[in-house]
N, C-alpha and C. Protein backbone atom coordinates (compact mmCIF):
# COMPACT_ATOMS: atom_id res chain seq x y z
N UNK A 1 0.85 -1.18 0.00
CA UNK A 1 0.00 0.00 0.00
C UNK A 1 0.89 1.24 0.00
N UNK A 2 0.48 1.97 -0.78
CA UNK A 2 1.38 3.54 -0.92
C UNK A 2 0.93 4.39 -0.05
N UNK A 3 1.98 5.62 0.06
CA UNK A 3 2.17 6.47 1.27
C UNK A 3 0.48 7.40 0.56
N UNK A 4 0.50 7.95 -0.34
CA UNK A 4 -0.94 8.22 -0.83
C UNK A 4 -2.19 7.58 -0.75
N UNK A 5 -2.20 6.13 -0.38
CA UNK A 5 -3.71 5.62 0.05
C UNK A 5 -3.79 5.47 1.30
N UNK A 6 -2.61 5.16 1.99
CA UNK A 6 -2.65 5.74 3.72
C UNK A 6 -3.52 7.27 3.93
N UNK A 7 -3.06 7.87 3.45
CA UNK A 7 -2.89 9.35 4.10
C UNK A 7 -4.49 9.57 3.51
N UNK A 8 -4.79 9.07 2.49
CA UNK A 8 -6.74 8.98 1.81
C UNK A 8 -7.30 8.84 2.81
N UNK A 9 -7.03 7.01 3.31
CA UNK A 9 -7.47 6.59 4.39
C UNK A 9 -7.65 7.03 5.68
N UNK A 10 -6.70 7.55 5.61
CA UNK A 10 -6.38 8.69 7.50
C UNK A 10 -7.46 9.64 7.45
N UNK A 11 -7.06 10.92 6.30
CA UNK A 11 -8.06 11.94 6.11
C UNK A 11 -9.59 11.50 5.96
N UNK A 12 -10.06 10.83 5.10
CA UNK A 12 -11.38 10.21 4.84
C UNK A 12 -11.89 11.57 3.92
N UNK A 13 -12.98 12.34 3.74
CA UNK A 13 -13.51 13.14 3.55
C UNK A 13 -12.74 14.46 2.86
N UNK A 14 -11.42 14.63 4.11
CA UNK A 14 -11.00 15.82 4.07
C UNK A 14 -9.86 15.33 2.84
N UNK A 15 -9.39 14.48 2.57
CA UNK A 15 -8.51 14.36 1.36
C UNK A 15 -8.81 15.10 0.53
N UNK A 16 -7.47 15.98 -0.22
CA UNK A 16 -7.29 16.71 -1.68
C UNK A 16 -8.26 18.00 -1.21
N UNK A 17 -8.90 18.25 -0.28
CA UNK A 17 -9.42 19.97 0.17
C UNK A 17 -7.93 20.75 1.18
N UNK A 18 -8.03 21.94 0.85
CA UNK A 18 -6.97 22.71 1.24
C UNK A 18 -6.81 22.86 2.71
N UNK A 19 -6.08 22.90 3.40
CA UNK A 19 -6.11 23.21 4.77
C UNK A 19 -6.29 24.74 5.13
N UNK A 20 -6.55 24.54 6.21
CA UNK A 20 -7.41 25.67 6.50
C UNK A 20 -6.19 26.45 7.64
N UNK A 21 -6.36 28.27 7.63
CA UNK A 21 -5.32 28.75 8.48
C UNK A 21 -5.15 28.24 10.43
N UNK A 22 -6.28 28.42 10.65
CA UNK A 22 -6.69 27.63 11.79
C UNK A 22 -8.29 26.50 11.56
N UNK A 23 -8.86 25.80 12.81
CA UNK A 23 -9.43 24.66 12.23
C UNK A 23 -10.67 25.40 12.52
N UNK A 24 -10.88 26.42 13.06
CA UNK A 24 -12.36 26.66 13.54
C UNK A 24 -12.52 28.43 12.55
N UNK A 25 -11.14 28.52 11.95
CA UNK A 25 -11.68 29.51 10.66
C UNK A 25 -11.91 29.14 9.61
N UNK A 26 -12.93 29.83 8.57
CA UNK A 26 -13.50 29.33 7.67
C UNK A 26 -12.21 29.65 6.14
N UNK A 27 -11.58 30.32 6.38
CA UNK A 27 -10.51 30.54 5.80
C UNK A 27 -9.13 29.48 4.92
N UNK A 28 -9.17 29.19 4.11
CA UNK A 28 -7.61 28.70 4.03
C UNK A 28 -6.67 29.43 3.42
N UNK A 29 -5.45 29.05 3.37
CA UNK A 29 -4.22 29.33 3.33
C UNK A 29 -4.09 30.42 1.96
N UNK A 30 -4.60 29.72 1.06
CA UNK A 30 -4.80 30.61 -0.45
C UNK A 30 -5.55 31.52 -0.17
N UNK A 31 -6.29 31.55 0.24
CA UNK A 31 -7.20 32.63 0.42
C UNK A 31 -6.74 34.15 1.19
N UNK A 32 -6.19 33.57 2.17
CA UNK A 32 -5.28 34.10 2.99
C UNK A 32 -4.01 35.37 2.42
N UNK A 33 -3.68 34.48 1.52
CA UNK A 33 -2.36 34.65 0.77
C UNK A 33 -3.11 35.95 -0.17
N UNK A 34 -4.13 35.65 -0.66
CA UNK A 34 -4.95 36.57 -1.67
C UNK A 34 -5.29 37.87 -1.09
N UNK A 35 -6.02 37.85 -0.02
CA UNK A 35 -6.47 38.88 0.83
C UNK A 35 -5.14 39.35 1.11
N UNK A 36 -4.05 38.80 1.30
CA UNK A 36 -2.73 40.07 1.70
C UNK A 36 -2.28 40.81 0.16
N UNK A 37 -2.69 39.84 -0.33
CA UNK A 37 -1.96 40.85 -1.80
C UNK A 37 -2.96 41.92 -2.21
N UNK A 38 -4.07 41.28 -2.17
CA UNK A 38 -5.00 42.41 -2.47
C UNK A 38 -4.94 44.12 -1.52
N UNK A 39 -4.91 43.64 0.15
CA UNK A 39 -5.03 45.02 0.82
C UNK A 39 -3.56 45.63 0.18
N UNK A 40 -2.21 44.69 0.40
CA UNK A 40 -1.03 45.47 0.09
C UNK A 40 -1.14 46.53 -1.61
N UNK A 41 -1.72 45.99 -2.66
CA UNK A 41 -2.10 46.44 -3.49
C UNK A 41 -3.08 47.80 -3.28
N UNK A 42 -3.98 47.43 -2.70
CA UNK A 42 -4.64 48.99 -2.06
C UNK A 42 -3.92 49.33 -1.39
N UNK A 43 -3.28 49.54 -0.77
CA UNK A 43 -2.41 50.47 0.46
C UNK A 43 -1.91 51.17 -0.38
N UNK A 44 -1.17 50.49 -1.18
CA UNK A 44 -0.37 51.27 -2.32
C UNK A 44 -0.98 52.15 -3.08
N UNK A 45 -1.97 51.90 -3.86
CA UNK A 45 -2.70 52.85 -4.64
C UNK A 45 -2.91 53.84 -3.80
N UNK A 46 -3.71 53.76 -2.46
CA UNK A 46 -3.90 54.72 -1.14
C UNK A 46 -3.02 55.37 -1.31
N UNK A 47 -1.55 55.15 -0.99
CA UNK A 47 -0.73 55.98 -0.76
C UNK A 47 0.25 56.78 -1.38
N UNK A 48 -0.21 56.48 -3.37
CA UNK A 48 -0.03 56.93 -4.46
C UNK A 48 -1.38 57.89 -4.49
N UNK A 49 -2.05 58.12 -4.15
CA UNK A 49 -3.70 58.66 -4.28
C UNK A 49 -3.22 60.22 -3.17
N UNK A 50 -2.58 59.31 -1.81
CA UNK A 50 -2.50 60.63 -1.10
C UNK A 50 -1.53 61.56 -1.55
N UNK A 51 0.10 61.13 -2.33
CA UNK A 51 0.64 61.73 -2.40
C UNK A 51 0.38 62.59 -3.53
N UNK A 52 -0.15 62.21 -4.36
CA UNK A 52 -0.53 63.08 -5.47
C UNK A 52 -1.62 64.26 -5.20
N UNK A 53 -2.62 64.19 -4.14
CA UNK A 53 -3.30 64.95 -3.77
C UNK A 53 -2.67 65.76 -3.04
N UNK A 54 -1.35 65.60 -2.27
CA UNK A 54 -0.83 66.41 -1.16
C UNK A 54 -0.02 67.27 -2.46
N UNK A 55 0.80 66.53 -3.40
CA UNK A 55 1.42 67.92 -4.16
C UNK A 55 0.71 68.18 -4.85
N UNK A 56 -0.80 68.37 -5.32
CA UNK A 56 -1.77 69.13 -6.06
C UNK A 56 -2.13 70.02 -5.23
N UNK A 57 -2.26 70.19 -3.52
CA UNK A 57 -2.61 71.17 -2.79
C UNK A 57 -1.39 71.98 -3.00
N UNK A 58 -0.23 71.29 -2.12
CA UNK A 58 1.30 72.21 -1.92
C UNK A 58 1.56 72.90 -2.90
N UNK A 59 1.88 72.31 -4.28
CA UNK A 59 2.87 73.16 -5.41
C UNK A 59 1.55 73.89 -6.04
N UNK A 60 0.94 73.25 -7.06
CA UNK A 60 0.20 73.07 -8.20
C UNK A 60 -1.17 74.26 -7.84
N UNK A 61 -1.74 74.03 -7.08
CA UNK A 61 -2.93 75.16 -6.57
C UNK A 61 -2.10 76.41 -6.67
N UNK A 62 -1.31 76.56 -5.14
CA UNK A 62 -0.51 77.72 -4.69
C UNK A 62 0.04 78.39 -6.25
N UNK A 63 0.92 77.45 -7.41
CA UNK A 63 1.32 78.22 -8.48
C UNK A 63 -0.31 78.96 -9.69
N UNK A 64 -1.54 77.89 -8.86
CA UNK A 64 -2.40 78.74 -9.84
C UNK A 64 -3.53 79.80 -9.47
N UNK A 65 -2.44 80.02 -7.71
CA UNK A 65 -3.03 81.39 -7.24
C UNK A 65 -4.42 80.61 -6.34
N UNK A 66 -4.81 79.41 -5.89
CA UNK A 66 -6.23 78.98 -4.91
C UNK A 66 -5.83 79.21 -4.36
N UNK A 67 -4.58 78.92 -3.24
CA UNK A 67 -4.81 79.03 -2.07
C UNK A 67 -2.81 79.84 -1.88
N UNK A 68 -2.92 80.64 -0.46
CA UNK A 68 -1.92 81.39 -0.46
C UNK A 68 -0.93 80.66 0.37
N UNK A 69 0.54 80.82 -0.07
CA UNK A 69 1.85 79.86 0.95
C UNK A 69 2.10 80.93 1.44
N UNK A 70 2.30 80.29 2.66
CA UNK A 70 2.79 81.54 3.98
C UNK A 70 4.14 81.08 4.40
């Protein structure tokens, strides 16, 4: 008998489904992995979003006379 129909046998049911991050979250590991790339991906845009808004106030306004630098 091969190390693969043992381990069938052991699991029963749960064979060839992904494991999960802990056993009582509904979550697994891929999923997991997805949701970090995704927020890190927004953070980024976020923080390409703020900086471009911060030098559209600082330089870009002030040179077209909205608002005054003191």
């Amino acid at each position: 008998m091969g190390e693969s129909k043992r381990r069938k046998e052991a699991l029963g049911e749960d064979y060839g489904k992904e494991s999960r991050i802990l056993p009582w979250l509904p979550f697994t590991k891929t999923q997991a992995s997805q949701f970090v790339a995704i927020t890190t991906k927004g953070a980024w845009i976020g923080i390409g979003l703020m900086v471009t808004a911060w030098f559209t106030v600082r330089f870009i306004g002030p040179a077209f006379g909205w608002w005054e630098v003191y």
